[in-house]
PDB file of N, CA and C in Angstrom:
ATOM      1  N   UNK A   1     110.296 124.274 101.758  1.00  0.00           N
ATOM      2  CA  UNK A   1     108.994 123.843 101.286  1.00  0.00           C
ATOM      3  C   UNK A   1     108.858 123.977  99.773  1.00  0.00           C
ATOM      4  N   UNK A   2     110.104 124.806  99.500  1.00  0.00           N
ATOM      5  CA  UNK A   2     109.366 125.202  97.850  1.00  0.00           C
ATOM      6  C   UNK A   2     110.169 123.755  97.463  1.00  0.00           C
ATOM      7  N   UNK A   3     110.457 123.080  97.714  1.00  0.00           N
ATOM      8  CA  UNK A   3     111.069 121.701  96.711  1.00  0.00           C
ATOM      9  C   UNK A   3     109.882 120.354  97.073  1.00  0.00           C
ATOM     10  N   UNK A   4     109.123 120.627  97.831  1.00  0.00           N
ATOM     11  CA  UNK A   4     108.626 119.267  97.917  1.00  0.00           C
ATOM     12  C   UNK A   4     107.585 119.023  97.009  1.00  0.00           C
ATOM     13  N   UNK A   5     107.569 117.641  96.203  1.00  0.00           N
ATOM     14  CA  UNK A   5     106.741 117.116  95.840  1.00  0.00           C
ATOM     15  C   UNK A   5     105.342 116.025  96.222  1.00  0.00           C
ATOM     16  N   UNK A   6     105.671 115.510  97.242  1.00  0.00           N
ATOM     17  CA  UNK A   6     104.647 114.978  97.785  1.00  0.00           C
ATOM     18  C   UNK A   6     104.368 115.115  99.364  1.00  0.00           C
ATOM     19  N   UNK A   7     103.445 114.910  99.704  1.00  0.00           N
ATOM     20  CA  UNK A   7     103.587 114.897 101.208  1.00  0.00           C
ATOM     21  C   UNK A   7     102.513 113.231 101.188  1.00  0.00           C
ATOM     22  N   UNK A   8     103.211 112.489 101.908  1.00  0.00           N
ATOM     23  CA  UNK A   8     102.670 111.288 102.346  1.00  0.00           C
ATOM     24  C   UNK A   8     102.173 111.036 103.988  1.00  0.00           C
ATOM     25  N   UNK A   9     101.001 110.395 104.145  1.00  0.00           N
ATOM     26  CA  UNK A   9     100.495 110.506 105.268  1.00  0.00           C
ATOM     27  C   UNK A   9     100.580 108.862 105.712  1.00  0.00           C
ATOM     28  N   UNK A  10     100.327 108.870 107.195  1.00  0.00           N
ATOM     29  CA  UNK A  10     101.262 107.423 107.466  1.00  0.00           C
ATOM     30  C   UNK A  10      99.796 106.859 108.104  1.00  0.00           C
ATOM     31  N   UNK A  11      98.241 107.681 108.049  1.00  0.00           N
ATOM     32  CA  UNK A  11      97.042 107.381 109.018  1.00  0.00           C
ATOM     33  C   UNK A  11      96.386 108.366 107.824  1.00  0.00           C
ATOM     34  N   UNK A  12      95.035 108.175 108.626  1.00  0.00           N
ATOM     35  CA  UNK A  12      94.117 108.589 107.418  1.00  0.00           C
ATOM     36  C   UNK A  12      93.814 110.225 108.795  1.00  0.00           C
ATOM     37  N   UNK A  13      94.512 111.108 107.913  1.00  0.00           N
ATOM     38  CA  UNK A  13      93.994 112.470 108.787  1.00  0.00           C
ATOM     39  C   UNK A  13      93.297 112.954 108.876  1.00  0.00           C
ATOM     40  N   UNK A  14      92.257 112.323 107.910  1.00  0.00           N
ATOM     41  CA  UNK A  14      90.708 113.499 107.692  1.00  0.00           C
ATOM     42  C   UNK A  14      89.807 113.653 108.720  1.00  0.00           C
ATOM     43  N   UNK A  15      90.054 112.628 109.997  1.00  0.00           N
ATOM     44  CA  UNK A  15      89.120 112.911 111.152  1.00  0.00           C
ATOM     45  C   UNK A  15      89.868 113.938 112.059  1.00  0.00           C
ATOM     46  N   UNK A  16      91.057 114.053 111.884  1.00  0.00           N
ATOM     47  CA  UNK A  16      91.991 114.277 112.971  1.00  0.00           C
ATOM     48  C   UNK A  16      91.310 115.930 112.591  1.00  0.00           C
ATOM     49  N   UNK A  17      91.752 116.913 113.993  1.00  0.00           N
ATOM     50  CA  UNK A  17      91.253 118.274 114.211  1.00  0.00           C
ATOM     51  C   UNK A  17      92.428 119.007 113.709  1.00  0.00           C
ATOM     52  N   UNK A  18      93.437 118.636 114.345  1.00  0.00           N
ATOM     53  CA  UNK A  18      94.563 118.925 113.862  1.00  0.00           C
ATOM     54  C   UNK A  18      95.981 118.251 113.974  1.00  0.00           C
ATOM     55  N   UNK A  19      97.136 118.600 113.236  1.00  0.00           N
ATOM     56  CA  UNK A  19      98.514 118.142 113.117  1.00  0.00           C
ATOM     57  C   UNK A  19      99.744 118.723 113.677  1.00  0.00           C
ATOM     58  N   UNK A  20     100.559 118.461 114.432  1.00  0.00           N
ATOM     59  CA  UNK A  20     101.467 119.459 114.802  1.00  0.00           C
ATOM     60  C   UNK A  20     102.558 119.788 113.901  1.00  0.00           C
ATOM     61  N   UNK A  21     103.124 120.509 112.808  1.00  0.00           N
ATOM     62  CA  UNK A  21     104.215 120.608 111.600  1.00  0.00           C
ATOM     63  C   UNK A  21     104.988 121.159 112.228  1.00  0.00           C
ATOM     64  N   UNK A  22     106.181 120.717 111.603  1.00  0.00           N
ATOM     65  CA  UNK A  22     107.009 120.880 111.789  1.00  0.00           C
ATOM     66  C   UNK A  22     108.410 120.971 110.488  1.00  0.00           C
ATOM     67  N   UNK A  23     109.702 121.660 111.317  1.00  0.00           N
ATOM     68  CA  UNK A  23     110.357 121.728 109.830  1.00  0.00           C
ATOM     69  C   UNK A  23     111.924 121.244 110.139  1.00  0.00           C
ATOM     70  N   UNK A  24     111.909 119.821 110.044  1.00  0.00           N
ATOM     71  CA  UNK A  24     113.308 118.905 110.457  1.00  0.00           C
ATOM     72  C   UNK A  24     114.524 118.945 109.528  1.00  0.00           C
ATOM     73  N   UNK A  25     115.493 119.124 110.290  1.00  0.00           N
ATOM     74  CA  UNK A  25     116.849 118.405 109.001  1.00  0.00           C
ATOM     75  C   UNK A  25     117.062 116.986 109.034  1.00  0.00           C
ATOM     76  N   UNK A  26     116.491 116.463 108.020  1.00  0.00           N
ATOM     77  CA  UNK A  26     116.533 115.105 107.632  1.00  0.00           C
ATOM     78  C   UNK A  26     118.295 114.646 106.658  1.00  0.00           C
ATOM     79  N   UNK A  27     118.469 113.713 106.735  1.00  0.00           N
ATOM     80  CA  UNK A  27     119.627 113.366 106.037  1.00  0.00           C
ATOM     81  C   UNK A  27     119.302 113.106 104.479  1.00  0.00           C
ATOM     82  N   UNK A  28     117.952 112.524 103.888  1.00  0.00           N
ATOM     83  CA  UNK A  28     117.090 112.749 102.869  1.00  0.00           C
ATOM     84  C   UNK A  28     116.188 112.935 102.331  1.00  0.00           C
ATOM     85  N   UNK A  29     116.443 113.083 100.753  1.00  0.00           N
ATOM     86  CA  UNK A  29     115.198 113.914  99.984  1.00  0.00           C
ATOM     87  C   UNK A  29     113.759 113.083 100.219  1.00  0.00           C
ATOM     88  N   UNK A  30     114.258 111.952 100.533  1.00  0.00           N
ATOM     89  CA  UNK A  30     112.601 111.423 100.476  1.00  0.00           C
ATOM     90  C   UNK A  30     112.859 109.702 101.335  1.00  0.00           C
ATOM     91  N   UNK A  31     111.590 109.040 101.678  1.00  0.00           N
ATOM     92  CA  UNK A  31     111.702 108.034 102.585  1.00  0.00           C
ATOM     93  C   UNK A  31     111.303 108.583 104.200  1.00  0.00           C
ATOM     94  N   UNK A  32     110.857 107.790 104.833  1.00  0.00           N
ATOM     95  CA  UNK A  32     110.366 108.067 105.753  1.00  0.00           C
ATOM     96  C   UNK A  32     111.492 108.412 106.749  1.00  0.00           C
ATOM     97  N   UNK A  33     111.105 109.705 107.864  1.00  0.00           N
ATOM     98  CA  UNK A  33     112.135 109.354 108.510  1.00  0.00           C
ATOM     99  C   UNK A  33     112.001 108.930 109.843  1.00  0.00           C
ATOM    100  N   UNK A  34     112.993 108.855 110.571  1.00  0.00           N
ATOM    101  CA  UNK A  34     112.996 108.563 111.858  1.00  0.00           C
ATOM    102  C   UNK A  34     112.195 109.843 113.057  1.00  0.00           C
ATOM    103  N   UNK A  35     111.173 108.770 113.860  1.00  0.00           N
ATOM    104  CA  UNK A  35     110.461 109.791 114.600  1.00  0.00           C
ATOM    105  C   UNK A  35     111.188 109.746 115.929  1.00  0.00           C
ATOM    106  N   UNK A  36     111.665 111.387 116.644  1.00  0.00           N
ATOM    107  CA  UNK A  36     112.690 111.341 117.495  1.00  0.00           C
ATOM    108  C   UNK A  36     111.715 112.201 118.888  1.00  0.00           C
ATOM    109  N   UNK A  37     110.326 112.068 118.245  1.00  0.00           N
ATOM    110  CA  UNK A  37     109.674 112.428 119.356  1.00  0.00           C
ATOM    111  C   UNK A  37     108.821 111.286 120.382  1.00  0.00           C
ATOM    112  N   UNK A  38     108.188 111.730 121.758  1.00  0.00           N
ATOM    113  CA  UNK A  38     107.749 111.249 122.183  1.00  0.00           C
ATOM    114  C   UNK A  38     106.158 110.644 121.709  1.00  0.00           C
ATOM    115  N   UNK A  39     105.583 111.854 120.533  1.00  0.00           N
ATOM    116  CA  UNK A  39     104.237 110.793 120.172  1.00  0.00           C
ATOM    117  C   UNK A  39     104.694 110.254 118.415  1.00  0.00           C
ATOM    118  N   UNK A  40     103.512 110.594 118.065  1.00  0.00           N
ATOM    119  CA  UNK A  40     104.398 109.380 116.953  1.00  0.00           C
ATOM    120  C   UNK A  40     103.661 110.022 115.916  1.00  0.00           C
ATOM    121  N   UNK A  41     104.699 110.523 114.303  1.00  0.00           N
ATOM    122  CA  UNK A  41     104.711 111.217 113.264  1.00  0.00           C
ATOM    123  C   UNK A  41     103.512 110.389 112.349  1.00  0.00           C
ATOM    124  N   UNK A  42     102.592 111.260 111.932  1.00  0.00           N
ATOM    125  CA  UNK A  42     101.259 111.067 111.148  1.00  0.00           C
ATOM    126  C   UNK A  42     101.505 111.291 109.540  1.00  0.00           C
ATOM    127  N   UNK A  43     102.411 112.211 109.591  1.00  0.00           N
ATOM    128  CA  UNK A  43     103.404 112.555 107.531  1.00  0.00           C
ATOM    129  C   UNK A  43     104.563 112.684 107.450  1.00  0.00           C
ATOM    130  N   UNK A  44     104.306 112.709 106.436  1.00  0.00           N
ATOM    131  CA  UNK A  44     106.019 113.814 105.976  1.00  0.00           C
ATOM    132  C   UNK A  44     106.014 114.258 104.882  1.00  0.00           C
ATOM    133  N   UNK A  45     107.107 114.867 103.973  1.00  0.00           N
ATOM    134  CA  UNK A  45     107.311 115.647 103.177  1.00  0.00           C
ATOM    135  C   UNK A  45     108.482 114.964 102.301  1.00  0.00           C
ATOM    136  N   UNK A  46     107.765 114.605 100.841  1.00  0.00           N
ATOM    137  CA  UNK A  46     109.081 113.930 100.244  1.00  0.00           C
ATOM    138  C   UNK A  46     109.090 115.062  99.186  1.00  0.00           C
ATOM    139  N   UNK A  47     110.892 115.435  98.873  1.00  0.00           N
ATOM    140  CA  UNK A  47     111.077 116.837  97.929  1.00  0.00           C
ATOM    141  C   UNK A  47     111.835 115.765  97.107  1.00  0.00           C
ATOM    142  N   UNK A  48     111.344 117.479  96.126  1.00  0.00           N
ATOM    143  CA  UNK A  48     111.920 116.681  94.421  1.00  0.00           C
ATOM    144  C   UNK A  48     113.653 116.710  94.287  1.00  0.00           C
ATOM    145  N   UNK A  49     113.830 116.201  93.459  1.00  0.00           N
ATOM    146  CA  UNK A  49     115.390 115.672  92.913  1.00  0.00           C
ATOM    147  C   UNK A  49     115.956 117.465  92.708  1.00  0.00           C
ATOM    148  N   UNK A  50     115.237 118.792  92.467  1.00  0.00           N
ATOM    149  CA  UNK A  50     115.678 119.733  92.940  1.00  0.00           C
ATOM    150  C   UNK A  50     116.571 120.352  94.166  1.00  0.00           C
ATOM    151  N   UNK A  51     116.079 119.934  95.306  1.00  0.00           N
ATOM    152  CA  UNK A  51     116.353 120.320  96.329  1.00  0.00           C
ATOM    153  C   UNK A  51     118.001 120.012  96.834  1.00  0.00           C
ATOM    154  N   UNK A  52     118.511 120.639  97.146  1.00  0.00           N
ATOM    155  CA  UNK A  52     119.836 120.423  97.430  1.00  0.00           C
ATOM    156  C   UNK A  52     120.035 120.752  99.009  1.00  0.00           C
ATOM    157  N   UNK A  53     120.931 120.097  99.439  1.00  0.00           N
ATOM    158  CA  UNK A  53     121.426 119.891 100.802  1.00  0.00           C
ATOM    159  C   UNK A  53     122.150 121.111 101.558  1.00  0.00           C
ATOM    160  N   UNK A  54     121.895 121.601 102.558  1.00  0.00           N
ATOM    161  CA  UNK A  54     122.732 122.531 103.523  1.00  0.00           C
ATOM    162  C   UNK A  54     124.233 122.430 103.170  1.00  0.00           C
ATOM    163  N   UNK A  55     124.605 123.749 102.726  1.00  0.00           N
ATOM    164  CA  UNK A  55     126.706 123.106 102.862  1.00  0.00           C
ATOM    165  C   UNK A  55     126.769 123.305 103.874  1.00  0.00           C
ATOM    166  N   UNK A  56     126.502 123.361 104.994  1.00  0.00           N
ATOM    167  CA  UNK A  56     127.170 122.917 106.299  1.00  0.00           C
ATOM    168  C   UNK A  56     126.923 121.893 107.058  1.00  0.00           C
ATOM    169  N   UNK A  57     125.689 121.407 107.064  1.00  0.00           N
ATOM    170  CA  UNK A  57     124.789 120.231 107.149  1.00  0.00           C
ATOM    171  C   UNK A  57     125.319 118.882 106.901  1.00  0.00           C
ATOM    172  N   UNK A  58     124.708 119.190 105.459  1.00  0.00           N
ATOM    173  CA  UNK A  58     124.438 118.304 104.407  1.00  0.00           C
ATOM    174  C   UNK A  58     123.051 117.553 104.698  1.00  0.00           C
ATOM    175  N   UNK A  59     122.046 118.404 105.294  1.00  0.00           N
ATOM    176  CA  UNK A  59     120.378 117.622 105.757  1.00  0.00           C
ATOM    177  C   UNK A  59     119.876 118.661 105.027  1.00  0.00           C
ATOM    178  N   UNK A  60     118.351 117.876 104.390  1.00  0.00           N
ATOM    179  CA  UNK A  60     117.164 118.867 103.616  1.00  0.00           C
ATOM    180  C   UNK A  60     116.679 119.122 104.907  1.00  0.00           C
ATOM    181  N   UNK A  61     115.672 120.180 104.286  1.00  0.00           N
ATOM    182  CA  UNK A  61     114.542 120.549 105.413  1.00  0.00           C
ATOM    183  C   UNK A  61     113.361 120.200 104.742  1.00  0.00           C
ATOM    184  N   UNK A  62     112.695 119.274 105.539  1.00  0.00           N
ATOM    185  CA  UNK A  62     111.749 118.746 105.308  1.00  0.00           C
ATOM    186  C   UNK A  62     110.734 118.589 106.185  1.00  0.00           C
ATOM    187  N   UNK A  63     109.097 118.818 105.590  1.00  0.00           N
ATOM    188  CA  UNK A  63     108.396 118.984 106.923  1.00  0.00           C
ATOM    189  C   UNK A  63     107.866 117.409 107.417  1.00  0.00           C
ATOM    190  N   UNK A  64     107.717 117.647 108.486  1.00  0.00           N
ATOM    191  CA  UNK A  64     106.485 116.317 109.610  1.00  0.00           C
ATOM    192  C   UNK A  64     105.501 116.993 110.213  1.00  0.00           C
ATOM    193  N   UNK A  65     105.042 115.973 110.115  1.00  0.00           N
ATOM    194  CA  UNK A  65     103.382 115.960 110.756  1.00  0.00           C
ATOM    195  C   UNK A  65     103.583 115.019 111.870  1.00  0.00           C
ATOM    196  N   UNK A  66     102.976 115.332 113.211  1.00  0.00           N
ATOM    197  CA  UNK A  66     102.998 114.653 113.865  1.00  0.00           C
ATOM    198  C   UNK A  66     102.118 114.938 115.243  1.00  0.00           C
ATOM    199  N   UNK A  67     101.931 114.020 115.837  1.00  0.00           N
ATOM    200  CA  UNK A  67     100.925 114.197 117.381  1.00  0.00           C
ATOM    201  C   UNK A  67     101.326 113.621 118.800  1.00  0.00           C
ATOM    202  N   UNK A  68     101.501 114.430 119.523  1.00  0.00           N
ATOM    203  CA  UNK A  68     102.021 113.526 121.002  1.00  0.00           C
ATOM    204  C   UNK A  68     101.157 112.894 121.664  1.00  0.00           C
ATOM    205  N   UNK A  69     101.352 112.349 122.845  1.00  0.00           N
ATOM    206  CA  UNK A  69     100.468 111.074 123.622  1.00  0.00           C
ATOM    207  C   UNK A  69      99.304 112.232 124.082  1.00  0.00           C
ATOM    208  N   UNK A  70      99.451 113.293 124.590  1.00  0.00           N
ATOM    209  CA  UNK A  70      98.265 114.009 125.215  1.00  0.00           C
ATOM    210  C   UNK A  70      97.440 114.905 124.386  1.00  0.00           C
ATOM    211  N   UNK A  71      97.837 114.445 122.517  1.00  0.00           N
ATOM    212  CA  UNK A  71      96.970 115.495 122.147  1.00  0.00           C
ATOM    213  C   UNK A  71      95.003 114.783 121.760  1.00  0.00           C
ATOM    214  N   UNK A  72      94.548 116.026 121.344  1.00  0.00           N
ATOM    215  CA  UNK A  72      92.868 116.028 120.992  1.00  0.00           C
ATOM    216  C   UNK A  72      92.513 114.381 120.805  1.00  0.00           C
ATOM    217  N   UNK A  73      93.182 113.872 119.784  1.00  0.00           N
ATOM    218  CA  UNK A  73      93.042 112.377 119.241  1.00  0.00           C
ATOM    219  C   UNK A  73      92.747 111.280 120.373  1.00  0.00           C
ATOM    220  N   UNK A  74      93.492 111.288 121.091  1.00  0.00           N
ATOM    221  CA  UNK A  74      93.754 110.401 122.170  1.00  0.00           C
ATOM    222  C   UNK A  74      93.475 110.278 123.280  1.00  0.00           C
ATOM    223  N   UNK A  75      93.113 111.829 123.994  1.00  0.00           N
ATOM    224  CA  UNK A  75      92.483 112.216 125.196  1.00  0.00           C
ATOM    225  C   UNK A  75      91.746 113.256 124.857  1.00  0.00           C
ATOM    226  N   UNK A  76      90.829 113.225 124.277  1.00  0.00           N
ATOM    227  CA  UNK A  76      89.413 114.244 124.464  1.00  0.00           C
ATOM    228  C   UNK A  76      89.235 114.717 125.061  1.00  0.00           C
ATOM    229  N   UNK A  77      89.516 114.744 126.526  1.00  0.00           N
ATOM    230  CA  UNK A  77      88.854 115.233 127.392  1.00  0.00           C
ATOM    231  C   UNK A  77      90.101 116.318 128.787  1.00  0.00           C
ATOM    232  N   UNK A  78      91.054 115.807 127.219  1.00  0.00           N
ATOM    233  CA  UNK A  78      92.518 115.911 128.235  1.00  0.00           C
ATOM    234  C   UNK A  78      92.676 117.699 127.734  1.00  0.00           C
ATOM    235  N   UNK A  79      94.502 118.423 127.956  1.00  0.00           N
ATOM    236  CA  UNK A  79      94.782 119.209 127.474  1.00  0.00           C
ATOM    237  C   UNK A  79      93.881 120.164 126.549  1.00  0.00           C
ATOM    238  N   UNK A  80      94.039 119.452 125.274  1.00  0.00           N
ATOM    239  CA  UNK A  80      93.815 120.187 124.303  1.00  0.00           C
ATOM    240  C   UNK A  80      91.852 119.584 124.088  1.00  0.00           C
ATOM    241  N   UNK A  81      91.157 119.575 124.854  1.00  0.00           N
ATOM    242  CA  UNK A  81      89.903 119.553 124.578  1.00  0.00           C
ATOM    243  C   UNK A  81      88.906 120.294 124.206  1.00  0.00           C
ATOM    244  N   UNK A  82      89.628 121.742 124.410  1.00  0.00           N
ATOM    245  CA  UNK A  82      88.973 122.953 123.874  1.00  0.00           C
ATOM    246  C   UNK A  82      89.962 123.898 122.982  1.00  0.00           C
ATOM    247  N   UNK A  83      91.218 123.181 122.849  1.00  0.00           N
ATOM    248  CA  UNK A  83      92.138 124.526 122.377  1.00  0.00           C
ATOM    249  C   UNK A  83      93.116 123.314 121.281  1.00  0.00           C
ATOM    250  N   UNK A  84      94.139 123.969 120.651  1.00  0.00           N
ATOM    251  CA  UNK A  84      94.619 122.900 119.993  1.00  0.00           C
ATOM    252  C   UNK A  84      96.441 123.593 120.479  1.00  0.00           C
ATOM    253  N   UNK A  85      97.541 123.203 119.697  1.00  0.00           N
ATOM    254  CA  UNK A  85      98.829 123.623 120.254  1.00  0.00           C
ATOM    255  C   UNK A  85      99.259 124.778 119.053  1.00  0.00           C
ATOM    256  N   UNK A  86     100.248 125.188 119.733  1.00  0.00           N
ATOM    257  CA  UNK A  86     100.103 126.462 118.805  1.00  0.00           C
ATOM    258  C   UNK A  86     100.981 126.092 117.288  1.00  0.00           C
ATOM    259  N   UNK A  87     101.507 125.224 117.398  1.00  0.00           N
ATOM    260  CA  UNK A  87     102.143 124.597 115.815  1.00  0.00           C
ATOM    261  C   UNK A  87     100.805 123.870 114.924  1.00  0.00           C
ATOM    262  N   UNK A  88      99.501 123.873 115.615  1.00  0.00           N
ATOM    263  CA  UNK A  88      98.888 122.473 114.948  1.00  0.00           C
ATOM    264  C   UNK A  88      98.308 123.498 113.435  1.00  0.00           C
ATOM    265  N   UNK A  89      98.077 122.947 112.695  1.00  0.00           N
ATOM    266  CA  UNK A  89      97.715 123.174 111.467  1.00  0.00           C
ATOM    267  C   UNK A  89      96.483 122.225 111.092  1.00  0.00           C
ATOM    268  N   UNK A  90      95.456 122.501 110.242  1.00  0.00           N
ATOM    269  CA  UNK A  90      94.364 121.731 109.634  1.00  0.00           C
ATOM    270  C   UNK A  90      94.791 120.821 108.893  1.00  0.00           C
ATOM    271  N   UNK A  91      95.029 119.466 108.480  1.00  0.00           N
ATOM    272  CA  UNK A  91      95.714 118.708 107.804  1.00  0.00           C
ATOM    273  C   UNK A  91      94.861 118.807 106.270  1.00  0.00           C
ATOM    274  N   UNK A  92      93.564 119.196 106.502  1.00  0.00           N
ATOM    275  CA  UNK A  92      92.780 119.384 105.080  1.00  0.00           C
ATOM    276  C   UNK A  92      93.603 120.477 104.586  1.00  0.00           C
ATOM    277  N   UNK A  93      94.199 121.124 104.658  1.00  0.00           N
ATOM    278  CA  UNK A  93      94.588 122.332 104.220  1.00  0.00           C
ATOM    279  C   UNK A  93      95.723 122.272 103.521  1.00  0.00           C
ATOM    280  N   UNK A  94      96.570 120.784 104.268  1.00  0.00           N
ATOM    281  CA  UNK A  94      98.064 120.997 103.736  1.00  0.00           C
ATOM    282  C   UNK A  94      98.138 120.184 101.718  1.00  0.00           C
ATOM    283  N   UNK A  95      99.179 121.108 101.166  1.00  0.00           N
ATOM    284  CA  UNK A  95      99.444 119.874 100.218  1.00  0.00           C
ATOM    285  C   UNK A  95     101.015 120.878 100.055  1.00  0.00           C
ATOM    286  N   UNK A  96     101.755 119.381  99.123  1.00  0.00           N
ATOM    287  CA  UNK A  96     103.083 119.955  98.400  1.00  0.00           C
ATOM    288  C   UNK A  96     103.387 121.826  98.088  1.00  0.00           C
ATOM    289  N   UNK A  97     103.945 122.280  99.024  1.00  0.00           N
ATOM    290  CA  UNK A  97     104.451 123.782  99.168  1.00  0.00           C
ATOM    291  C   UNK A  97     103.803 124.863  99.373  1.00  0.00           C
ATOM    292  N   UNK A  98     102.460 124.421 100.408  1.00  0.00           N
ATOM    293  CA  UNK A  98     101.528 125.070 100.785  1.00  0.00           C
ATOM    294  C   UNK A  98     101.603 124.879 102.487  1.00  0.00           C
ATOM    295  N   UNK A  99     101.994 125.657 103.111  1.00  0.00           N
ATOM    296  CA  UNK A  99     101.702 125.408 104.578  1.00  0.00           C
ATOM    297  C   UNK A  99     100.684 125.230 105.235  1.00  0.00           C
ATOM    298  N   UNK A 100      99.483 125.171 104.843  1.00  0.00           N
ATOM    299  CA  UNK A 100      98.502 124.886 105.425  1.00  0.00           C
ATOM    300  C   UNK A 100      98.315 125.958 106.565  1.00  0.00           C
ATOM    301  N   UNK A 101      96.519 125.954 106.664  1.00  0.00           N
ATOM    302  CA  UNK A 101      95.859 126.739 107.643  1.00  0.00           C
ATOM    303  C   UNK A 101      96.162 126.687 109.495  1.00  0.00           C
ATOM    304  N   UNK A 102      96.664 127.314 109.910  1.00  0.00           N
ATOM    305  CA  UNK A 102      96.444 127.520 111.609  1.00  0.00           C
ATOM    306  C   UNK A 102      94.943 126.667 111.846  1.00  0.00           C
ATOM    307  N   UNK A 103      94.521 126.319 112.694  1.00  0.00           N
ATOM    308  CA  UNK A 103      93.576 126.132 113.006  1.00  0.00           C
ATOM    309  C   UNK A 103      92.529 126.938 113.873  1.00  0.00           C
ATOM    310  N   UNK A 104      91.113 127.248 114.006  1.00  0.00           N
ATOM    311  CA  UNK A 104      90.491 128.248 114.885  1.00  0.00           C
ATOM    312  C   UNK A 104      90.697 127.739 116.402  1.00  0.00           C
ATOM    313  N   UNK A 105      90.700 126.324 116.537  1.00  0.00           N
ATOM    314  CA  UNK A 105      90.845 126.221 117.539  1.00  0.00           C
ATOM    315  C   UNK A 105      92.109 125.987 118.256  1.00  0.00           C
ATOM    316  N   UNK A 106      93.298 126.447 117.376  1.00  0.00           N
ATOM    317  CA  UNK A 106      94.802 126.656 117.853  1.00  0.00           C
ATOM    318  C   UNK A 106      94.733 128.165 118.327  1.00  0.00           C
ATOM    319  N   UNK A 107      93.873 129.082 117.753  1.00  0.00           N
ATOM    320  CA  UNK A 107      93.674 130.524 118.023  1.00  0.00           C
ATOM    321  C   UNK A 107      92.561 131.058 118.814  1.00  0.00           C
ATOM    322  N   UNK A 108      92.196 129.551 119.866  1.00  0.00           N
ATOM    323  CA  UNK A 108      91.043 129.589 120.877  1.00  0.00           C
ATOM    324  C   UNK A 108      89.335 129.874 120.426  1.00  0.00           C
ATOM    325  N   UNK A 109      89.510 129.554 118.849  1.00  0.00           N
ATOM    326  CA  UNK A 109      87.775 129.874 118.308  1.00  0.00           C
ATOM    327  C   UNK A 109      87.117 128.246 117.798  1.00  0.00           C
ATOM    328  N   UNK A 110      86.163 128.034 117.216  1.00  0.00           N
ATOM    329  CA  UNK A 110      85.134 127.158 116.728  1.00  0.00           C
ATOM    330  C   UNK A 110      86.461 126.416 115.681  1.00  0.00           C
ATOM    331  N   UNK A 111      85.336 125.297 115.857  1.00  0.00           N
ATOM    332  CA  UNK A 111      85.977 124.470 114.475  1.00  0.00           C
ATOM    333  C   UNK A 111      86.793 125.180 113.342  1.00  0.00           C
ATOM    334  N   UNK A 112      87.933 124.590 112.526  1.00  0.00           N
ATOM    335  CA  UNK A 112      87.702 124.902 111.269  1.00  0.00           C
ATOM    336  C   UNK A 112      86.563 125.202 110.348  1.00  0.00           C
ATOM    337  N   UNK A 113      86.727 125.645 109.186  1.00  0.00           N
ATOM    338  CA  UNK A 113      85.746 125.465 107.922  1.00  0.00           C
ATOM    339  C   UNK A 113      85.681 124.483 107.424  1.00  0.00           C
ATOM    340  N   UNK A 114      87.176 123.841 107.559  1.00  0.00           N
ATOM    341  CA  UNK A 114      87.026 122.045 106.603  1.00  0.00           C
ATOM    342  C   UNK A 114      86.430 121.226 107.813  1.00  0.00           C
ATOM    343  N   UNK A 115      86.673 121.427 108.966  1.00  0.00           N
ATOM    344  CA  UNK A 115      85.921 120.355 109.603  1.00  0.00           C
ATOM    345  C   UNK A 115      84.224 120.798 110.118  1.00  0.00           C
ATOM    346  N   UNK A 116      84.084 122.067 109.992  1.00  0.00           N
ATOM    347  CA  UNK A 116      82.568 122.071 109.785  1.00  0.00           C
ATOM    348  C   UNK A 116      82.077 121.971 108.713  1.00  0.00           C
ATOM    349  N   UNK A 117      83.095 121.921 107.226  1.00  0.00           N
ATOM    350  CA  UNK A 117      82.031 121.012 105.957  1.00  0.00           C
ATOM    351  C   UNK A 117      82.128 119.999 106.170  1.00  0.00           C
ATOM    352  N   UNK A 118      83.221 118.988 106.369  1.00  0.00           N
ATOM    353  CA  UNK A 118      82.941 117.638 106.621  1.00  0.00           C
ATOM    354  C   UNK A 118      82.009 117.342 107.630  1.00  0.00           C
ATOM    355  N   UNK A 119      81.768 117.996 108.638  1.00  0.00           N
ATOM    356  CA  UNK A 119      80.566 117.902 109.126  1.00  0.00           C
ATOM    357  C   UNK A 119      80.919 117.294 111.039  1.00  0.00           C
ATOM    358  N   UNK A 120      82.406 117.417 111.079  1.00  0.00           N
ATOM    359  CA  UNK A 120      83.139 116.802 112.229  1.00  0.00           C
ATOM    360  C   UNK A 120      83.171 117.974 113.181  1.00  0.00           C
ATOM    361  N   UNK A 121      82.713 117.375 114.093  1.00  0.00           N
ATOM    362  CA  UNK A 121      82.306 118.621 115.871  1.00  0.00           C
ATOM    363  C   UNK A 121      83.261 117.703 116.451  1.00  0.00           C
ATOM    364  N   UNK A 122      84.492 118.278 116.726  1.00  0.00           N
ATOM    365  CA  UNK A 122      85.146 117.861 118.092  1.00  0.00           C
ATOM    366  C   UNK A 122      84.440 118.124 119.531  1.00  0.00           C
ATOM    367  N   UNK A 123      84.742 117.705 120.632  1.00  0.00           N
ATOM    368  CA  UNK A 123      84.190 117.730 121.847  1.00  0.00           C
ATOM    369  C   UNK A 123      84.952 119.209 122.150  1.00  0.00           C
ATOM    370  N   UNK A 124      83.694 120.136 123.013  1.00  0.00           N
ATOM    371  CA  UNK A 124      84.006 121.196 123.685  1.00  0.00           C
ATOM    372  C   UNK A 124      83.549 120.971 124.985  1.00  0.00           C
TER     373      UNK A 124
END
């Protein structure tokens, strides 16, 4: 995380409750990569011309953002309608080499703070 310079978002996250992060070996420093999950990646993490490659590898680690078919977004009323997953993070929270906040309702409590200033009540 300490090499990245941008994090690019692929949807507008500011409604979303939360993001699931994650920390992939990608083959590069930057460009989108390939999503190898079943729901479908919301960011990513492009690092600076610093960052150098695994010698055993040869992949950065780079983070994603991403959400599966059964999370909050998509089924309200499903799984995660009162709770969030335990990777999800506040996406208001994240920027370039900052991991961003857990969420309260990944830790079974009330909204965030950023989504009770924005003023967004998910369904309980």
């Amino acid at each position: 995380m300490r090499h990245e310079a941008e994090l690019v978002w692929l949807e507008d996250v500011g409604q979303l409750g939360c993001v699931r992060q994650s920390l992939d070996r990608l083959p590069t420093r930057k460009g989108r990569p390939a999503c190898h999950r079943d729901g479908r990646m919301v960011g990513y993490a492009i690092l600076g011309p610093d960052a150098e490659a695994s010698r055993g590898s040869g992949t950065f680690r780079r983070r994603v953002f991403w959400l599966l078919p059964h999370d909050r977004d998509t089924e309200r009323d499903g799984l995660y309608a009162t709770s969030a997953p335990a990777e999800a993070v506040d996406p208001r929270t994240l920027e370039p080499r900052v991991k961003g906040c857990k969420t309260d309702r990944s830790e079974g409590g009330p909204p965030s703070r950023a989504m009770q200033e924005l003023g967004i009540q998910p369904p309980l």
